[in-house]
Structures are given as C-alpha cells and as structure tokens.
N, C-alpha and C. Protein backbone atom coordinates (compact mmCIF):
# COMPACT_ATOMS: atom_id res chain seq x y z
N UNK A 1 -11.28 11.04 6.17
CA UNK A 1 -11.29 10.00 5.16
C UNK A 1 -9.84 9.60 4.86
N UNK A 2 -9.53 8.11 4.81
CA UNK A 2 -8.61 7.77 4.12
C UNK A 2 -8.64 6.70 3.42
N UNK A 3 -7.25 6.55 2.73
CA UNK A 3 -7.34 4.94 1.95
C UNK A 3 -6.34 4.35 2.69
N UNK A 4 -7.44 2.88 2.80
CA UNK A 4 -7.13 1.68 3.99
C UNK A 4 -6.45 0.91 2.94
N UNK A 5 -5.05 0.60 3.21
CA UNK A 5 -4.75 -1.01 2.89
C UNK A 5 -5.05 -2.28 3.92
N UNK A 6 -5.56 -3.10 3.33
CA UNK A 6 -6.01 -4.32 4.85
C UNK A 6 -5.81 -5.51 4.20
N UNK A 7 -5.24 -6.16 4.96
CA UNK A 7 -5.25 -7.48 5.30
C UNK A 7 -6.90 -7.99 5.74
N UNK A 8 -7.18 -8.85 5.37
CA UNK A 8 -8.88 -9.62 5.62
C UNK A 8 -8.55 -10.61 6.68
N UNK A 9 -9.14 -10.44 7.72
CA UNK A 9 -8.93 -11.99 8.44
C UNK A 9 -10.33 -12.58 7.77
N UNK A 10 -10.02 -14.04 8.39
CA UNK A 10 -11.07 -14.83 8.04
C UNK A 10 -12.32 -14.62 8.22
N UNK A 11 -12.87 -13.51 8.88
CA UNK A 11 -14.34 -13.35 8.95
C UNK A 11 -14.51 -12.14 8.11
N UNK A 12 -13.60 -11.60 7.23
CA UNK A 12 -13.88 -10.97 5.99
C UNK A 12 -13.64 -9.20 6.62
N UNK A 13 -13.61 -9.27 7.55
CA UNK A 13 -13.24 -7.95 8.26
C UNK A 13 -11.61 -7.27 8.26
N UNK A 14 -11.26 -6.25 8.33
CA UNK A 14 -9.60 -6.50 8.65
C UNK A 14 -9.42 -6.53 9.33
N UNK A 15 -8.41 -7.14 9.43
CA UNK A 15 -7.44 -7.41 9.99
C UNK A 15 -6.19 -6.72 10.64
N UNK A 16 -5.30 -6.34 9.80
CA UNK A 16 -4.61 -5.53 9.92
C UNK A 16 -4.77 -4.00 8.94
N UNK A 17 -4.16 -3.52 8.66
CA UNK A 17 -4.24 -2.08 8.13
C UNK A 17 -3.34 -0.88 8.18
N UNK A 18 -2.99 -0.26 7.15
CA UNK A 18 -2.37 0.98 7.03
C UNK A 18 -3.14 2.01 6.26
N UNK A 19 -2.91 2.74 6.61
CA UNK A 19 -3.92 4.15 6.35
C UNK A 19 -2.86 5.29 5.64
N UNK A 20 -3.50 5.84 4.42
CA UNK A 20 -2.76 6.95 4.17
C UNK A 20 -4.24 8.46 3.85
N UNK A 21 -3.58 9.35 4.22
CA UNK A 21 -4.54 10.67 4.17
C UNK A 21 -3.93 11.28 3.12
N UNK A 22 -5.31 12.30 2.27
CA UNK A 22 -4.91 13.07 0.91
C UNK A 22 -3.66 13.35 1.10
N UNK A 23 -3.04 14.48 1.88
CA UNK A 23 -2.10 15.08 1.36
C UNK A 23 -1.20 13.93 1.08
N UNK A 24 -0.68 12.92 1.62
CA UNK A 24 0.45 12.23 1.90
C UNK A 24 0.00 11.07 0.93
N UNK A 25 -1.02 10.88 0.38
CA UNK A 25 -1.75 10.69 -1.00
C UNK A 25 -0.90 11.34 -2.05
N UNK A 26 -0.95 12.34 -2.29
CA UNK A 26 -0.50 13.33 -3.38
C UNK A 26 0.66 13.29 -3.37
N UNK A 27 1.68 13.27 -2.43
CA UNK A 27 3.08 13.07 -1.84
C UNK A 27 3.55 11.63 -2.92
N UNK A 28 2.63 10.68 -2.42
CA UNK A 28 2.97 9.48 -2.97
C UNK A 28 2.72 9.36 -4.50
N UNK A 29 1.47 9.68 -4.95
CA UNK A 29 1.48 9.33 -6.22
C UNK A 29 2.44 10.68 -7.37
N UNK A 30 3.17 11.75 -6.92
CA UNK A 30 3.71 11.91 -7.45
C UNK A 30 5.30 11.57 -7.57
N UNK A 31 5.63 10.83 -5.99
CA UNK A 31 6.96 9.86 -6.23
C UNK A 31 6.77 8.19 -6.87
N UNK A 32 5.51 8.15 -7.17
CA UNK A 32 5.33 7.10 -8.17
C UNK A 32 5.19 7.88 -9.46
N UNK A 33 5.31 8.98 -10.04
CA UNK A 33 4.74 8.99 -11.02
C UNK A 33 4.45 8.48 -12.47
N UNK A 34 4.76 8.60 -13.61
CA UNK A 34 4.39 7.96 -14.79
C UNK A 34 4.85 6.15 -14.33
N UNK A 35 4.69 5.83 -13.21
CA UNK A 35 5.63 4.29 -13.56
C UNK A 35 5.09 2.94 -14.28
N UNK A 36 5.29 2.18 -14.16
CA UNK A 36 3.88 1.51 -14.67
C UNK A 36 3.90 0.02 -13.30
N UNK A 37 4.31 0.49 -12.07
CA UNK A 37 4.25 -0.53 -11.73
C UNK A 37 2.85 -1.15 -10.75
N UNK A 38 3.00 -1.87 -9.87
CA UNK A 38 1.15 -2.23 -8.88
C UNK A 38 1.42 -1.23 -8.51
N UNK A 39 1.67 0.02 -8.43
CA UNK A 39 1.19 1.07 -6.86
C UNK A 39 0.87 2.07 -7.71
N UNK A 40 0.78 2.09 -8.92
CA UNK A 40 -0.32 2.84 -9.48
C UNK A 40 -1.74 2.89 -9.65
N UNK A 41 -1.86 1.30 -9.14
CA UNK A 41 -3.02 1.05 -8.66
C UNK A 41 -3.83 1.91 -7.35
N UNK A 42 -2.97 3.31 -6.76
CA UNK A 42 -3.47 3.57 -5.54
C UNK A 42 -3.98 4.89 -6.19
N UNK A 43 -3.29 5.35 -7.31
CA UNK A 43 -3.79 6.81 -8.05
C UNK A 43 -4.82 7.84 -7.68
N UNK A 44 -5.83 6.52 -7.80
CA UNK A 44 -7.16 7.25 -7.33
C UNK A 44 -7.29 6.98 -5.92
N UNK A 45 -7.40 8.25 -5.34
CA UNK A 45 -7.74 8.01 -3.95
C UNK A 45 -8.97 7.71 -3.30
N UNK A 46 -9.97 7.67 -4.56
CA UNK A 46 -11.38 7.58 -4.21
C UNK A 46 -12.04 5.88 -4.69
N UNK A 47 -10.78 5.55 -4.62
CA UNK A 47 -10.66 4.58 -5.56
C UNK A 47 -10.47 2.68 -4.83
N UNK A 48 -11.79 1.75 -4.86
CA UNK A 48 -10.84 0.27 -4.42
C UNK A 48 -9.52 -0.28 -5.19
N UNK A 49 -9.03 -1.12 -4.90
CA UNK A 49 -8.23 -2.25 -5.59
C UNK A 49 -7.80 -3.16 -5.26
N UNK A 50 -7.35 -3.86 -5.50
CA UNK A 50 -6.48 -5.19 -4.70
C UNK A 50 -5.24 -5.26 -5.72
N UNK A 51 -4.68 -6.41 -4.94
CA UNK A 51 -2.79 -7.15 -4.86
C UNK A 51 -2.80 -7.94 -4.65
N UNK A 52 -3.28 -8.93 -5.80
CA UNK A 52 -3.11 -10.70 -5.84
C UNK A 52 -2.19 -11.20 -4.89
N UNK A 53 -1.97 -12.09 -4.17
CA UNK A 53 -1.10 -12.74 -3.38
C UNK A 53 0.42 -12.78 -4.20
N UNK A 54 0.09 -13.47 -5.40
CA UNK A 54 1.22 -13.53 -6.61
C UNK A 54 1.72 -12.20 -6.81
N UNK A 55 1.07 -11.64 -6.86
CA UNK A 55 1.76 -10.13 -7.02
C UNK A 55 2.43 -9.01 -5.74
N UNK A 56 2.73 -9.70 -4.79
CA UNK A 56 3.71 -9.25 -3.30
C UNK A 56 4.64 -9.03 -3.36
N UNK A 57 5.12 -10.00 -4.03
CA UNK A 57 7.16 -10.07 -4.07
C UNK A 57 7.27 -8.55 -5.20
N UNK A 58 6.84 -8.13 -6.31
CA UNK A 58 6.49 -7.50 -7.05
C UNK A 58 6.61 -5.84 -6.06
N UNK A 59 5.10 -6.29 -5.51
CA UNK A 59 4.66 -4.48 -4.61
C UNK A 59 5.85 -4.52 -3.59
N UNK A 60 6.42 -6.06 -3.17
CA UNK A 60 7.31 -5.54 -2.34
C UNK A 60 8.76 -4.59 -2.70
N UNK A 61 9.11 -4.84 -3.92
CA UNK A 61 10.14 -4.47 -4.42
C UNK A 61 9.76 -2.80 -4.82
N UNK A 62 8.84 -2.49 -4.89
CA UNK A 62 8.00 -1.66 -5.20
C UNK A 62 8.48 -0.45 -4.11
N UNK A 63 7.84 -1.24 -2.82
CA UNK A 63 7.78 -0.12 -2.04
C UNK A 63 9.20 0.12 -1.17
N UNK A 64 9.62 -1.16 -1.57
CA UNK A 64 11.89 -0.70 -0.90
C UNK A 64 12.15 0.46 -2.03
N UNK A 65 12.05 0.56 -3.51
CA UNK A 65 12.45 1.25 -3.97
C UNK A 65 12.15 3.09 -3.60
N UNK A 66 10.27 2.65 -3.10
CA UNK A 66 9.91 4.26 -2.76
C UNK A 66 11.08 4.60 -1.14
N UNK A 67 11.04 3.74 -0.60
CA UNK A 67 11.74 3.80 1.01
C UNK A 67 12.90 4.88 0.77
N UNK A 68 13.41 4.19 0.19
CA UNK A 68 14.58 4.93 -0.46
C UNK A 68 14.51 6.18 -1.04
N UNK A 69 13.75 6.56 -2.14
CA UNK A 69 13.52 8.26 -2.25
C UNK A 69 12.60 8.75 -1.39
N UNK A 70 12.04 8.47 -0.46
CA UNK A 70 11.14 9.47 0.71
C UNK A 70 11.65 9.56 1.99
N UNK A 71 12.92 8.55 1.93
CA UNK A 71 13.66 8.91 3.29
C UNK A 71 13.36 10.02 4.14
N UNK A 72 13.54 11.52 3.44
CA UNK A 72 12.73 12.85 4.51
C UNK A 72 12.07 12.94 4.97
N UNK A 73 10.68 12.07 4.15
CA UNK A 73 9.05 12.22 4.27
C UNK A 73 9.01 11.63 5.22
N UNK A 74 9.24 11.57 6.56
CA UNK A 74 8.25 11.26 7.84
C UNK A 74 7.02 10.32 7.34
N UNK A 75 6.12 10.98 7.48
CA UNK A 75 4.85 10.45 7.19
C UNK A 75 5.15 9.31 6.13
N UNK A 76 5.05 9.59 4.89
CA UNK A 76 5.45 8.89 3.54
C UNK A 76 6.07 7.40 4.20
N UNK A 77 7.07 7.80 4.77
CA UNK A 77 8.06 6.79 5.23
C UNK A 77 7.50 5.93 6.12
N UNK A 78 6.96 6.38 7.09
CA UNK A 78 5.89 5.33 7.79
C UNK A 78 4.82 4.78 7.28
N UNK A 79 4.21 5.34 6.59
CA UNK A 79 2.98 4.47 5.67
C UNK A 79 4.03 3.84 4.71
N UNK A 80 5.02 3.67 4.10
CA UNK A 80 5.51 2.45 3.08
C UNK A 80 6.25 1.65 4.11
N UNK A 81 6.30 2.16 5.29
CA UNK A 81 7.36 0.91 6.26
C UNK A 81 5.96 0.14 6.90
N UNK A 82 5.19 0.74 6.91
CA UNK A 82 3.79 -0.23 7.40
C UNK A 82 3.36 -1.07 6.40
N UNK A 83 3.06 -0.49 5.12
CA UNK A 83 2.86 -1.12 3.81
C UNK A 83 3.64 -2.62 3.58
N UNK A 84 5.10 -2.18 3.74
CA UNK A 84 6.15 -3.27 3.63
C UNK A 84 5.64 -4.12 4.71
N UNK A 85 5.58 -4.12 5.88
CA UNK A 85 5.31 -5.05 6.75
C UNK A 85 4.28 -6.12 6.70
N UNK A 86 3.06 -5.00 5.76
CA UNK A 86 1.70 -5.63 5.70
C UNK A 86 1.72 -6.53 4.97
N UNK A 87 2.36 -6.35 3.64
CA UNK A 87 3.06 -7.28 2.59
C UNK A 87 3.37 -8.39 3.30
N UNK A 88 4.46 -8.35 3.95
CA UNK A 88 5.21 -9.72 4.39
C UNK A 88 4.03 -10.61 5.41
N UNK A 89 3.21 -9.87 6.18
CA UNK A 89 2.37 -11.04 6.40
C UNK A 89 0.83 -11.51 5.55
N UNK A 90 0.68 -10.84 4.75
CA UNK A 90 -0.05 -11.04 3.69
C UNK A 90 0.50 -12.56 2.53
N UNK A 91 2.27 -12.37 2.60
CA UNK A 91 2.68 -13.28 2.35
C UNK A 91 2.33 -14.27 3.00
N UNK A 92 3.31 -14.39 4.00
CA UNK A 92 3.09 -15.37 4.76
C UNK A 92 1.55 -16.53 4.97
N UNK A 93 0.26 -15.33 4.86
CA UNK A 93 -1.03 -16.10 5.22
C UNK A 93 -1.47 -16.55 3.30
N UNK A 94 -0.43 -16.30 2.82
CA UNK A 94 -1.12 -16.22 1.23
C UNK A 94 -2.10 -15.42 1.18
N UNK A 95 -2.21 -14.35 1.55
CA UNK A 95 -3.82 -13.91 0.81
C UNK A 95 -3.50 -12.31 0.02
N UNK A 96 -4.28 -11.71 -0.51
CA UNK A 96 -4.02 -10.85 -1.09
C UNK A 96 -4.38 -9.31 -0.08
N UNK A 97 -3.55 -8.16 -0.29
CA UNK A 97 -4.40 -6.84 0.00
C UNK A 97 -5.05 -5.82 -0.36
N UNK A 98 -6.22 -5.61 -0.03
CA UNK A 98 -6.94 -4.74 -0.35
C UNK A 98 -6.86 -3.38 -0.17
N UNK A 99 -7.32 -2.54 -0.88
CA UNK A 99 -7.03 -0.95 -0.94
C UNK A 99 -8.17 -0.89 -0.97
N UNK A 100 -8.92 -0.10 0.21
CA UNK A 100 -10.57 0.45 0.77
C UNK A 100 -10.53 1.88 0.99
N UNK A 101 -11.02 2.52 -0.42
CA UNK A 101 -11.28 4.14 0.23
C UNK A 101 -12.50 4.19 1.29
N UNK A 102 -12.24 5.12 2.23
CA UNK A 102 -12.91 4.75 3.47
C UNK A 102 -13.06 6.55 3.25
C-alpha cells in the first residue's frame, strides 16, 4: 500500500504519479511537523486530498524548503524531487493533484 500523488489525464485515470510508502510516510510528516502549510494535508496516510491548481506555486515552495532538510534521506529526497516535478506539470496543464491512498 501506498499514497499516490497523480496527476489525472483527461480520461480521469492518472496520469502521472509519485508514490510514497509508510515508513518514508512517517519520515515526512515528522519533517513537516506542527507547520501549517498544504503538505499537512498528507498527515493521514489513510487519507484522500487534493491541491487546487491555485495552490502549486504555494506546495511548490513547500517542497524546495523540505529538499533542503532531507538532503540525507535518499528515499525522502526522491519522492519530494518527483513531487516537485509533478507540480510543475500539473502547472503547466492547470489542473490540480490528487493524493489517493491506494
């Protein structure tokens, strides 16, 4: 089991996608901790959500800041450098991303 971030293509399916697993779950929401920003929205791992289109530039700033303290984290570091990417073409198509516990 993990939680899917996705991009939707137009037939409502995803598209694209990044995947994070519990442990590296737990990793993350305690280098987010008390914050109040969108990526507290991922908390629950059992959990949907979405990221308004309007709200990108926002998660993007979001997740340069985590880049930066998980530098060590391997893992960590590749799921927010995928994250970041997913962002920018999420921009690009305007649409928003979804968070699918799977």
């Amino acid at each position: 089991m993990s939680l899917d971030i996705t991009l939707l293509g137009t037939d409502g399916t995803p598209k694209k996608q990044v995947s994070i697993g519990v442990d590296d779950h737990y990793r993350l929401t305690q280098l987010i901790g008390q914050s109040r920003g969108l990526l507290t929205r991922l908390n629950d791992y059992y959990a949907d959500a979405e990221f308004e289109h309007a709200e990108l530039d926002r998660l993007a700033e979001e997740v340069r800041t985590l880049l930066i303290r998980c530098a060590g984290d391997t893992a960590l570091f590749s799921f927010l450098t995928g994250l970041g990417e997913l962002i920018v073409e999420a921009k690009e198509e305007q649409k928003p991303l979804l968070a699918i516990a799977d």
